[in-house]
PDB file of N, CA and C in Angstrom:
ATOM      1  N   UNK A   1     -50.969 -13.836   8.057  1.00  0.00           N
ATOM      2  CA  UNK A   1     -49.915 -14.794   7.825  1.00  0.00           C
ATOM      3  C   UNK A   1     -48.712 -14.121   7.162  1.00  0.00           C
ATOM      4  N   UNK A   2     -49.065 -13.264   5.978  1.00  0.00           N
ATOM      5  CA  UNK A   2     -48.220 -12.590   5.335  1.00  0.00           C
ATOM      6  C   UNK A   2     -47.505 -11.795   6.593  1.00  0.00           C
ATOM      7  N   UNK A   3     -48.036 -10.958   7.345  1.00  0.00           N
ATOM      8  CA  UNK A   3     -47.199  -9.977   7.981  1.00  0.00           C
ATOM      9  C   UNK A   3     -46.316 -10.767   9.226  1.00  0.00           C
ATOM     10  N   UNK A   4     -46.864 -11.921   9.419  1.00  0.00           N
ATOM     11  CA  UNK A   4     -46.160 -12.593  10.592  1.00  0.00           C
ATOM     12  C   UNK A   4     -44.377 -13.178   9.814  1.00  0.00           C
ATOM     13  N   UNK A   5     -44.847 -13.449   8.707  1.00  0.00           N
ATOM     14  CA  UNK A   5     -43.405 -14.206   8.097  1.00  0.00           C
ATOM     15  C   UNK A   5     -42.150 -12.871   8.081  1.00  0.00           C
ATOM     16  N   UNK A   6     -43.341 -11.407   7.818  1.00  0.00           N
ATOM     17  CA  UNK A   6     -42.254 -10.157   7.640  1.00  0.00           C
ATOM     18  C   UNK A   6     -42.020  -9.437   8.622  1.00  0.00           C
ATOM     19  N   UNK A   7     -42.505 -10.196  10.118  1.00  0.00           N
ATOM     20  CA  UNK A   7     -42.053  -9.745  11.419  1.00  0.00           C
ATOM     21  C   UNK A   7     -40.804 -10.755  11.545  1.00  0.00           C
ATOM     22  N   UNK A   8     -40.911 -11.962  11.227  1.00  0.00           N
ATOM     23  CA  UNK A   8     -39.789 -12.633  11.870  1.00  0.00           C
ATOM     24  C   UNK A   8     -38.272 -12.196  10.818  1.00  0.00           C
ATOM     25  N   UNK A   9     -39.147 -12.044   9.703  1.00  0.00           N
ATOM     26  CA  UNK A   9     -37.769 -11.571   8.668  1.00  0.00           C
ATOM     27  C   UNK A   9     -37.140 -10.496   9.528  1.00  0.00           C
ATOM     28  N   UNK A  10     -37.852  -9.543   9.448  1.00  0.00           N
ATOM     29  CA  UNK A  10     -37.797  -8.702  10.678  1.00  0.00           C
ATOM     30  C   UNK A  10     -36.537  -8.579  11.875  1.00  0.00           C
ATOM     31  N   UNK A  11     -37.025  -9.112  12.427  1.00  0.00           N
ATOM     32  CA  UNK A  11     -36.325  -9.879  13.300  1.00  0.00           C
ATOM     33  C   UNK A  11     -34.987 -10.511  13.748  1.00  0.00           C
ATOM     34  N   UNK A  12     -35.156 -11.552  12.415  1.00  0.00           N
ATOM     35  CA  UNK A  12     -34.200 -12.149  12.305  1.00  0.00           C
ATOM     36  C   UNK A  12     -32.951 -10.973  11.846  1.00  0.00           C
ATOM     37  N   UNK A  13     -33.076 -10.051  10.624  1.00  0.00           N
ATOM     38  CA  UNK A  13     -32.271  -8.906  10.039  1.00  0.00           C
ATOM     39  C   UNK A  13     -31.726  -8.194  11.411  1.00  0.00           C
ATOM     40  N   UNK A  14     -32.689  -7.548  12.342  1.00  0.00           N
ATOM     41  CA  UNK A  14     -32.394  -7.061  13.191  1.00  0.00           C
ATOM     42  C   UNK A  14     -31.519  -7.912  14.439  1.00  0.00           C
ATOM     43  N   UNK A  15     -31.690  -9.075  14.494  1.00  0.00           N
ATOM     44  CA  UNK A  15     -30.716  -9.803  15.514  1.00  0.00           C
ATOM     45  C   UNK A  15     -29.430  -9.776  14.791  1.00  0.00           C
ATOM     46  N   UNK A  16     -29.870 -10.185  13.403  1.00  0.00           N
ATOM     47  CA  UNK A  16     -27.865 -10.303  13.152  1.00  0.00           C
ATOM     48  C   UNK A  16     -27.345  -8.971  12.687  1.00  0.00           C
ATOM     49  N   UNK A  17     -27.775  -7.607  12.558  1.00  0.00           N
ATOM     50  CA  UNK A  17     -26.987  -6.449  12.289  1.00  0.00           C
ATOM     51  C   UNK A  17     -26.424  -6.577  13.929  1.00  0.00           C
ATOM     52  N   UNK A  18     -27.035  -6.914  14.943  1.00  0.00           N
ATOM     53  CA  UNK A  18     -26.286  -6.544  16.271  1.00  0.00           C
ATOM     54  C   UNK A  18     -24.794  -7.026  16.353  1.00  0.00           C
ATOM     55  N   UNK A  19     -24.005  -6.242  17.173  1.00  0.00           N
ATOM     56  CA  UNK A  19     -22.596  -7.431  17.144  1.00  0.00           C
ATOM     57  C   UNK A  19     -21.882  -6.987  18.027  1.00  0.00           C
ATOM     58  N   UNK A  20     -21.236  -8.403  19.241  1.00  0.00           N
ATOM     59  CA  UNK A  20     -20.585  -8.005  20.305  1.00  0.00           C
ATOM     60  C   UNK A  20     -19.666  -6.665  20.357  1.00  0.00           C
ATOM     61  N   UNK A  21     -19.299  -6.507  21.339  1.00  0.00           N
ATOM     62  CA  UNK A  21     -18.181  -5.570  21.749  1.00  0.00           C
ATOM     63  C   UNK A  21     -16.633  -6.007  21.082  1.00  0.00           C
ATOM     64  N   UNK A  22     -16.688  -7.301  20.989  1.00  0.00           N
ATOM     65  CA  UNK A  22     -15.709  -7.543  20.788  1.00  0.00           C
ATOM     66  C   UNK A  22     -15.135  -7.665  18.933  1.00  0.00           C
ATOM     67  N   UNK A  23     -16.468  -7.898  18.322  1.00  0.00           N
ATOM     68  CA  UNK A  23     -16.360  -7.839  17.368  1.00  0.00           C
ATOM     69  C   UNK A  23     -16.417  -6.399  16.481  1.00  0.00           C
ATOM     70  N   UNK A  24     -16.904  -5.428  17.506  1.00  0.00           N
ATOM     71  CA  UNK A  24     -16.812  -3.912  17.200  1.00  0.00           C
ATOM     72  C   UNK A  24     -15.267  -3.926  16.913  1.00  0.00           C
ATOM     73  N   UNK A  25     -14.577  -3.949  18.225  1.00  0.00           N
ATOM     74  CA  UNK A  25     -13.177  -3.732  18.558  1.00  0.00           C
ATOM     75  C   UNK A  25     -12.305  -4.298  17.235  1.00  0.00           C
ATOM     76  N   UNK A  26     -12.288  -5.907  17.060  1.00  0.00           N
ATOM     77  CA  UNK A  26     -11.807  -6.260  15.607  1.00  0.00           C
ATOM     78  C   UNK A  26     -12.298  -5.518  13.880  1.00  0.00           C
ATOM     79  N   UNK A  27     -13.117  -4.603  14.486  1.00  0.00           N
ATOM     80  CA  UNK A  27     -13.305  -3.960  13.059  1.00  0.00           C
ATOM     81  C   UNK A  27     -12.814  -2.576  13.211  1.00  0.00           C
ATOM     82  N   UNK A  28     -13.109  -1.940  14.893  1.00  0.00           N
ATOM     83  CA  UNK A  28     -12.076  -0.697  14.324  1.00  0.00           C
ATOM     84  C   UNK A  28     -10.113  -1.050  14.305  1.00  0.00           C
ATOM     85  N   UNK A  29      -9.933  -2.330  14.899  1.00  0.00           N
ATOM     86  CA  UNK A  29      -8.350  -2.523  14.478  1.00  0.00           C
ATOM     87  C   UNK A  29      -8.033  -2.792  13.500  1.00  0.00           C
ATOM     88  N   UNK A  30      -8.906  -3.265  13.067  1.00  0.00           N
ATOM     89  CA  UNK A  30      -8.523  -3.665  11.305  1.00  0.00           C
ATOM     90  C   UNK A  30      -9.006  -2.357  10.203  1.00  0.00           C
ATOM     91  N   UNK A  31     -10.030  -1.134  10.742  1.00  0.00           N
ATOM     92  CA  UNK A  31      -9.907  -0.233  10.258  1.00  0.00           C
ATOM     93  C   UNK A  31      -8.310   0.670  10.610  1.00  0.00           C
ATOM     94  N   UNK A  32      -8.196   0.775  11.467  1.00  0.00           N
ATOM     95  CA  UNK A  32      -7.067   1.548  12.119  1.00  0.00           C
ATOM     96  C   UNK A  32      -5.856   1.057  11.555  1.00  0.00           C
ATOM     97  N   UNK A  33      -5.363  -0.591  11.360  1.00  0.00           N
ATOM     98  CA  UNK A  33      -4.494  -0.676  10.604  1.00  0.00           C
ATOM     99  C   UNK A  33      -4.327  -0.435   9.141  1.00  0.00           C
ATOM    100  N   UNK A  34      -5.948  -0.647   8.533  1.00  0.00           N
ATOM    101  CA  UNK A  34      -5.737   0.223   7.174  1.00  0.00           C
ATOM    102  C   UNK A  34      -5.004   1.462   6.961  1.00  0.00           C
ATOM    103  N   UNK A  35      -5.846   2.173   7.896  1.00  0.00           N
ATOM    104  CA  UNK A  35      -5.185   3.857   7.810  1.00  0.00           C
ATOM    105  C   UNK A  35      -3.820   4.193   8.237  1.00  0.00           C
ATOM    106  N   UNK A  36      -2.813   2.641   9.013  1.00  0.00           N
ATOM    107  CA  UNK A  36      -1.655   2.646   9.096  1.00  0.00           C
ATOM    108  C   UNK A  36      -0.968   2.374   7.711  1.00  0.00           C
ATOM    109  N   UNK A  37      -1.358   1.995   7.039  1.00  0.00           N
ATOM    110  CA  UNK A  37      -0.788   1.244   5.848  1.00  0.00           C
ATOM    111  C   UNK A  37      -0.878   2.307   5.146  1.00  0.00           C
ATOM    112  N   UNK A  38      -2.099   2.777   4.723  1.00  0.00           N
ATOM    113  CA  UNK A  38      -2.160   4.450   3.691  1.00  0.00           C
ATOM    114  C   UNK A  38      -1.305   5.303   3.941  1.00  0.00           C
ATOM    115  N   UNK A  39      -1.289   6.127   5.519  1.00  0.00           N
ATOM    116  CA  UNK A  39      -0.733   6.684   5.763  1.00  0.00           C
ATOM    117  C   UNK A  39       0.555   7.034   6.721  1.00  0.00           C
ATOM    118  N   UNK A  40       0.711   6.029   6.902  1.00  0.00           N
ATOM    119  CA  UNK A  40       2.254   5.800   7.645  1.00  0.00           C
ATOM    120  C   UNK A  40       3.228   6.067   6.603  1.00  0.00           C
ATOM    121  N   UNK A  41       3.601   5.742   5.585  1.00  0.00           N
ATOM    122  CA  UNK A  41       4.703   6.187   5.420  1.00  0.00           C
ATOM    123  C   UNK A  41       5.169   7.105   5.332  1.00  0.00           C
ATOM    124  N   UNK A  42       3.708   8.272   4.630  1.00  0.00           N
ATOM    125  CA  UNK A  42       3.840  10.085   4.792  1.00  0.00           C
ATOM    126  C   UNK A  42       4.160  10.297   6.115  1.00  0.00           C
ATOM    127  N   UNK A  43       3.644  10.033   7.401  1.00  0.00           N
ATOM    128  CA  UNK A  43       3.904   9.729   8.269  1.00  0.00           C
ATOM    129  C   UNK A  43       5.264   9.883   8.699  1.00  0.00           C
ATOM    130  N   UNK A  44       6.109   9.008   8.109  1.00  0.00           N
ATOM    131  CA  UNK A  44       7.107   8.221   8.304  1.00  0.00           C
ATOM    132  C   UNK A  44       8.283   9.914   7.720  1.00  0.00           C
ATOM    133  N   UNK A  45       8.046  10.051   6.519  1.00  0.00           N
ATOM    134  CA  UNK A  45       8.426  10.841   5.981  1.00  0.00           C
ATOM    135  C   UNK A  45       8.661  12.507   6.228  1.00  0.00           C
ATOM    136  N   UNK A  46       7.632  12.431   7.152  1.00  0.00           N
ATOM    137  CA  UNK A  46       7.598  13.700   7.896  1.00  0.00           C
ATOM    138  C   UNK A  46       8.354  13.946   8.884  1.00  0.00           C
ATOM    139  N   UNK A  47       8.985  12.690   9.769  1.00  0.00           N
ATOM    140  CA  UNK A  47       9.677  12.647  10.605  1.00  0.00           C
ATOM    141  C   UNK A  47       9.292  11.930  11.711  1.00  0.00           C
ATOM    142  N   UNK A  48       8.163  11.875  11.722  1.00  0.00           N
ATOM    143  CA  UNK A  48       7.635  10.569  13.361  1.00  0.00           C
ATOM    144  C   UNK A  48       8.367   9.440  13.063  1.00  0.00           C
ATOM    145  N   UNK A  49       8.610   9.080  14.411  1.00  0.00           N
ATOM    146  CA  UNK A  49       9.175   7.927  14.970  1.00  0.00           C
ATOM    147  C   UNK A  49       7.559   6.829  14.508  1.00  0.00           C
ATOM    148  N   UNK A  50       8.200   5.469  13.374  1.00  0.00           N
ATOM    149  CA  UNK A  50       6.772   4.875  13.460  1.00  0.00           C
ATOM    150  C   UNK A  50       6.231   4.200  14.649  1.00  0.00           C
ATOM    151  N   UNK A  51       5.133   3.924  15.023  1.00  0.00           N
ATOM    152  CA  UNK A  51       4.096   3.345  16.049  1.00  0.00           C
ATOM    153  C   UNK A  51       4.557   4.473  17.095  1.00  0.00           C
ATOM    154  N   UNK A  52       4.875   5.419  17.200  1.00  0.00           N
ATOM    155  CA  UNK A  52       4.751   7.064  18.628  1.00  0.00           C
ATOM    156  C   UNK A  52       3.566   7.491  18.087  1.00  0.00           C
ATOM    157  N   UNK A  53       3.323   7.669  19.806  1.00  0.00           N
ATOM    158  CA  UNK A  53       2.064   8.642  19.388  1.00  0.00           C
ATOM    159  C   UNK A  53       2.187   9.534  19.063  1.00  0.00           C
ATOM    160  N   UNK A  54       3.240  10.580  18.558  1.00  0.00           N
ATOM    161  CA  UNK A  54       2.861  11.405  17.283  1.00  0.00           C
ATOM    162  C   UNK A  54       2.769  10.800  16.223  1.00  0.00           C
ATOM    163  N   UNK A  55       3.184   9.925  15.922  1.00  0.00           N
ATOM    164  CA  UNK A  55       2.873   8.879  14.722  1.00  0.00           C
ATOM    165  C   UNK A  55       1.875   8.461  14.448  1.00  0.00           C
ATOM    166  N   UNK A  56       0.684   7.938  15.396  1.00  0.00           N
ATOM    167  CA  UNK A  56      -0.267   7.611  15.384  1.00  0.00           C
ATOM    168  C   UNK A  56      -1.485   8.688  15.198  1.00  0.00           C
ATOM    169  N   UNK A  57      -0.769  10.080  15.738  1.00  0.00           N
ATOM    170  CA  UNK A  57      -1.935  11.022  15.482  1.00  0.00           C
ATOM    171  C   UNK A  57      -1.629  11.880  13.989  1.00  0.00           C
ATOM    172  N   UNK A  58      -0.621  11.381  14.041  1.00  0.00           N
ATOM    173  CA  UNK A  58      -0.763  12.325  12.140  1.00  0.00           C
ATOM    174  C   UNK A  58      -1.126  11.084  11.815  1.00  0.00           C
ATOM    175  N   UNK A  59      -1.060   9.735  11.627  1.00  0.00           N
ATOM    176  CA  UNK A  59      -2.115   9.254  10.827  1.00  0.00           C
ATOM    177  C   UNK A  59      -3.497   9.602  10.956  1.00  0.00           C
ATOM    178  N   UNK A  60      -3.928   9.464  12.228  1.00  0.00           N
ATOM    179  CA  UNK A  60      -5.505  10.079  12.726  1.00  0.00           C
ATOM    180  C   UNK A  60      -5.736  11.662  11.394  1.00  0.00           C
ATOM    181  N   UNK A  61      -4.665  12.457  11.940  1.00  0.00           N
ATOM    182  CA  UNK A  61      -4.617  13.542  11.373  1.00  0.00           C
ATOM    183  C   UNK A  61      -5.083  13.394   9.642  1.00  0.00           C
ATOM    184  N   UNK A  62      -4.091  12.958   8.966  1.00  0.00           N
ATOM    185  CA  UNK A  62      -4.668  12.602   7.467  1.00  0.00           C
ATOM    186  C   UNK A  62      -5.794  11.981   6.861  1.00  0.00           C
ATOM    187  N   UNK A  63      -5.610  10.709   7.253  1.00  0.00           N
ATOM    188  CA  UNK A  63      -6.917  10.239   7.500  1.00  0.00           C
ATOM    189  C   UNK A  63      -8.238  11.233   7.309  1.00  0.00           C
ATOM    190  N   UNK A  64      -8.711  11.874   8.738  1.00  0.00           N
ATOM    191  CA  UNK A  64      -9.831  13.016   8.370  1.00  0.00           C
ATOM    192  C   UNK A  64      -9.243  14.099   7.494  1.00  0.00           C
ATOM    193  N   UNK A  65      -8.272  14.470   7.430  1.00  0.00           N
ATOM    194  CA  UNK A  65      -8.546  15.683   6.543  1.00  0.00           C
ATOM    195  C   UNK A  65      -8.871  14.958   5.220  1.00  0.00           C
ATOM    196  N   UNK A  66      -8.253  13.729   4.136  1.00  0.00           N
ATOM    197  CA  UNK A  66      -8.344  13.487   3.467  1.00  0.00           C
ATOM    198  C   UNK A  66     -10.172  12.835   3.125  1.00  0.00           C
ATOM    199  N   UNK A  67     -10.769  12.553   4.497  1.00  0.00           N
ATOM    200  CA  UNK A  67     -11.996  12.617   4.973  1.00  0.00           C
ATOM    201  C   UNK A  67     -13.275  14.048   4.798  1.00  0.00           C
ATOM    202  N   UNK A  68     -12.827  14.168   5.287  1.00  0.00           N
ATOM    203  CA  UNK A  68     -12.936  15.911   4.521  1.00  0.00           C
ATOM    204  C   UNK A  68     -13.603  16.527   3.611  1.00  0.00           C
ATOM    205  N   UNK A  69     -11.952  15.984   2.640  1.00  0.00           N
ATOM    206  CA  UNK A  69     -11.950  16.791   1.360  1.00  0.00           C
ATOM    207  C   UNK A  69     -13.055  16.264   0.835  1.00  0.00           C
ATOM    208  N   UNK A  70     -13.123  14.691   0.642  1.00  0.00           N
ATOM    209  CA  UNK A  70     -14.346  13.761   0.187  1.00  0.00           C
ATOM    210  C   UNK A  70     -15.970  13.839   0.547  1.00  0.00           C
ATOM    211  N   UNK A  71     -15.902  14.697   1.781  1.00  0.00           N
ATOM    212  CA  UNK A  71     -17.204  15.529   2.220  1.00  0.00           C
ATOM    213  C   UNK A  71     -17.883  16.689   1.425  1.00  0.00           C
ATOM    214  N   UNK A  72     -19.006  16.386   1.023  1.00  0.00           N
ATOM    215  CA  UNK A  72     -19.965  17.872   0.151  1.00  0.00           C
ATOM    216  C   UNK A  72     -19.745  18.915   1.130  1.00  0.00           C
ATOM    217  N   UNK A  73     -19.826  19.954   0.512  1.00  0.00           N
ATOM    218  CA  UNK A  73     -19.830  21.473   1.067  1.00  0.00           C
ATOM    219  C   UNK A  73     -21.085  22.041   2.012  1.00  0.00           C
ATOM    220  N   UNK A  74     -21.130  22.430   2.775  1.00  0.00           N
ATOM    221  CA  UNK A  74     -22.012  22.975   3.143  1.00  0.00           C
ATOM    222  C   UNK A  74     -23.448  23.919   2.482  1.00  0.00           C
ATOM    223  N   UNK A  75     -22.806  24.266   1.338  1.00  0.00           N
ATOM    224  CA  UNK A  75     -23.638  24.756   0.510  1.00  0.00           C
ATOM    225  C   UNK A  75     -23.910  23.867  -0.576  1.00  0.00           C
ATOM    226  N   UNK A  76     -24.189  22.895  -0.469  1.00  0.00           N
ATOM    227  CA  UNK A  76     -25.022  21.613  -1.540  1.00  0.00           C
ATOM    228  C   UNK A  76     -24.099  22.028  -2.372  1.00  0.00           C
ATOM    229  N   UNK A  77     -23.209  22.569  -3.242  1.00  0.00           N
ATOM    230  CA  UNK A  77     -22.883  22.648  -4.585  1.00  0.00           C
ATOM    231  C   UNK A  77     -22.627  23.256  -5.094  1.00  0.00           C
ATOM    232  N   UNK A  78     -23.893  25.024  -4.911  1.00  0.00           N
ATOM    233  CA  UNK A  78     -24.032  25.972  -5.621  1.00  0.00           C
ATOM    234  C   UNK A  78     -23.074  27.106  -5.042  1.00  0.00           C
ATOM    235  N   UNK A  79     -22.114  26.686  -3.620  1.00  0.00           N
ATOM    236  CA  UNK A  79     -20.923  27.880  -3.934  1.00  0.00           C
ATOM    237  C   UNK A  79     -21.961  28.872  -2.698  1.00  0.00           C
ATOM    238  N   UNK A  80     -21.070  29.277  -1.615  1.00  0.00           N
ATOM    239  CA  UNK A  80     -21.008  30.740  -1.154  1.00  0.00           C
ATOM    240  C   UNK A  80     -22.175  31.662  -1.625  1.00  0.00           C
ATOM    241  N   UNK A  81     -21.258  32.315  -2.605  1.00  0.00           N
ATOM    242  CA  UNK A  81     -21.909  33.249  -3.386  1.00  0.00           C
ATOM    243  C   UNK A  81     -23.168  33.483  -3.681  1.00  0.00           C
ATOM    244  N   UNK A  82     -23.736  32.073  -4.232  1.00  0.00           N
ATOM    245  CA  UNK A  82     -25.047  31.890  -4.695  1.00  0.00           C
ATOM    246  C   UNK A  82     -25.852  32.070  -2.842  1.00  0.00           C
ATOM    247  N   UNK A  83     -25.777  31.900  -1.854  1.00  0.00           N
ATOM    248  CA  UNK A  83     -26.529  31.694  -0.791  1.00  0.00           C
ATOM    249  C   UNK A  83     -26.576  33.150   0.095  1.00  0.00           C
ATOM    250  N   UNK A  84     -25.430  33.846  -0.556  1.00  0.00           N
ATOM    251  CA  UNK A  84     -25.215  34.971  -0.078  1.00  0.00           C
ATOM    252  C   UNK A  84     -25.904  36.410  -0.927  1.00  0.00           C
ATOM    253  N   UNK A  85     -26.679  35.941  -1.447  1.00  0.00           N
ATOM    254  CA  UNK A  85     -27.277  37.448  -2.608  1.00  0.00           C
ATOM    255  C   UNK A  85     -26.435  37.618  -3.764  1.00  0.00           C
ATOM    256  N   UNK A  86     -25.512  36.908  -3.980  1.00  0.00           N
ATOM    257  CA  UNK A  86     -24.332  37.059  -5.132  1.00  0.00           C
ATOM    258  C   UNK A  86     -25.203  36.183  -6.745  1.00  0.00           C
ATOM    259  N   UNK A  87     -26.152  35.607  -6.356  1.00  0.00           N
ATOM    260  CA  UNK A  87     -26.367  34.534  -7.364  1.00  0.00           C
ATOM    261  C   UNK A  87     -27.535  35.263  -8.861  1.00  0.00           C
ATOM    262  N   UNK A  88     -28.275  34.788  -9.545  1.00  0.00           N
ATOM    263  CA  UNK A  88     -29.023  35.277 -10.178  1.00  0.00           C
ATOM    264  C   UNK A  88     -29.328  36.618  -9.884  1.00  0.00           C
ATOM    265  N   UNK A  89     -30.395  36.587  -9.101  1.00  0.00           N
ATOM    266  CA  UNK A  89     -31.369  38.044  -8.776  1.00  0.00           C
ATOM    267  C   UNK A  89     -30.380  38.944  -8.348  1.00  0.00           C
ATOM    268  N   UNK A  90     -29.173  38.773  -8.012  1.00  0.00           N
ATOM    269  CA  UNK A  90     -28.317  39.644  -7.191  1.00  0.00           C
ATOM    270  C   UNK A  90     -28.407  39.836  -5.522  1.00  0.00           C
ATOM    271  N   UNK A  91     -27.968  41.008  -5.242  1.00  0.00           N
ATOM    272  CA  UNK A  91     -27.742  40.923  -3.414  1.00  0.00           C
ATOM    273  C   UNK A  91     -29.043  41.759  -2.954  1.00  0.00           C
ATOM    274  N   UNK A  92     -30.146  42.286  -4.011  1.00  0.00           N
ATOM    275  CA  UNK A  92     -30.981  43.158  -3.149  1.00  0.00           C
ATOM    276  C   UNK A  92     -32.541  42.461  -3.703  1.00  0.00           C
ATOM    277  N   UNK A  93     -32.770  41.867  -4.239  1.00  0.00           N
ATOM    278  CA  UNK A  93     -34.110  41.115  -4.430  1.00  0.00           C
ATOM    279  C   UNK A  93     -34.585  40.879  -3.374  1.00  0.00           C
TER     280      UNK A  93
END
């Protein structure tokens, strides 16, 4: 009985994370106009004509790099160096 109530919970969670096509589309335009608002005016400032598609791709453009920066390193933390023989024991341990 117990596991039947936590199949339909189940269930139910999993039917409503789904969501039309169309409602995809209204969330990346309303993402996309965010990232107009952040970064359009640098944008703007740089010299694009606003709403040209060079306009639209230096926003794209900032956007990820500023995406990016906010990304961990490839090396968890500890730096290059440390992964390269540079760290404690040195380069010949």
């Amino acid at each position: 009985m117990q596991m039947a109530k936590y199949a339909v919970l189940a269930m139910t969670l999993g039917l409503a994370a789904c969501s039309t096509p169309q409602q995809r589309a209204e969330r990346m335009q309303a993402e996309m106009t965010e990232l107009m608002t952040i970064y359009g005016p640098a944008c703007s400032r740089l010299g694009y004509a606003q709403n040209s598609d060079q306009w639209r791709q230096c926003v794209l453009q900032l956007s990820t790099r500023e995406e990016l920066r906010q990304a961990p390193s490839y090396y968890g933390g500890w730096g290059a160096r440390h992964w390269r023989g540079g760290g404690y024991w040195g380069p010949y341990w």
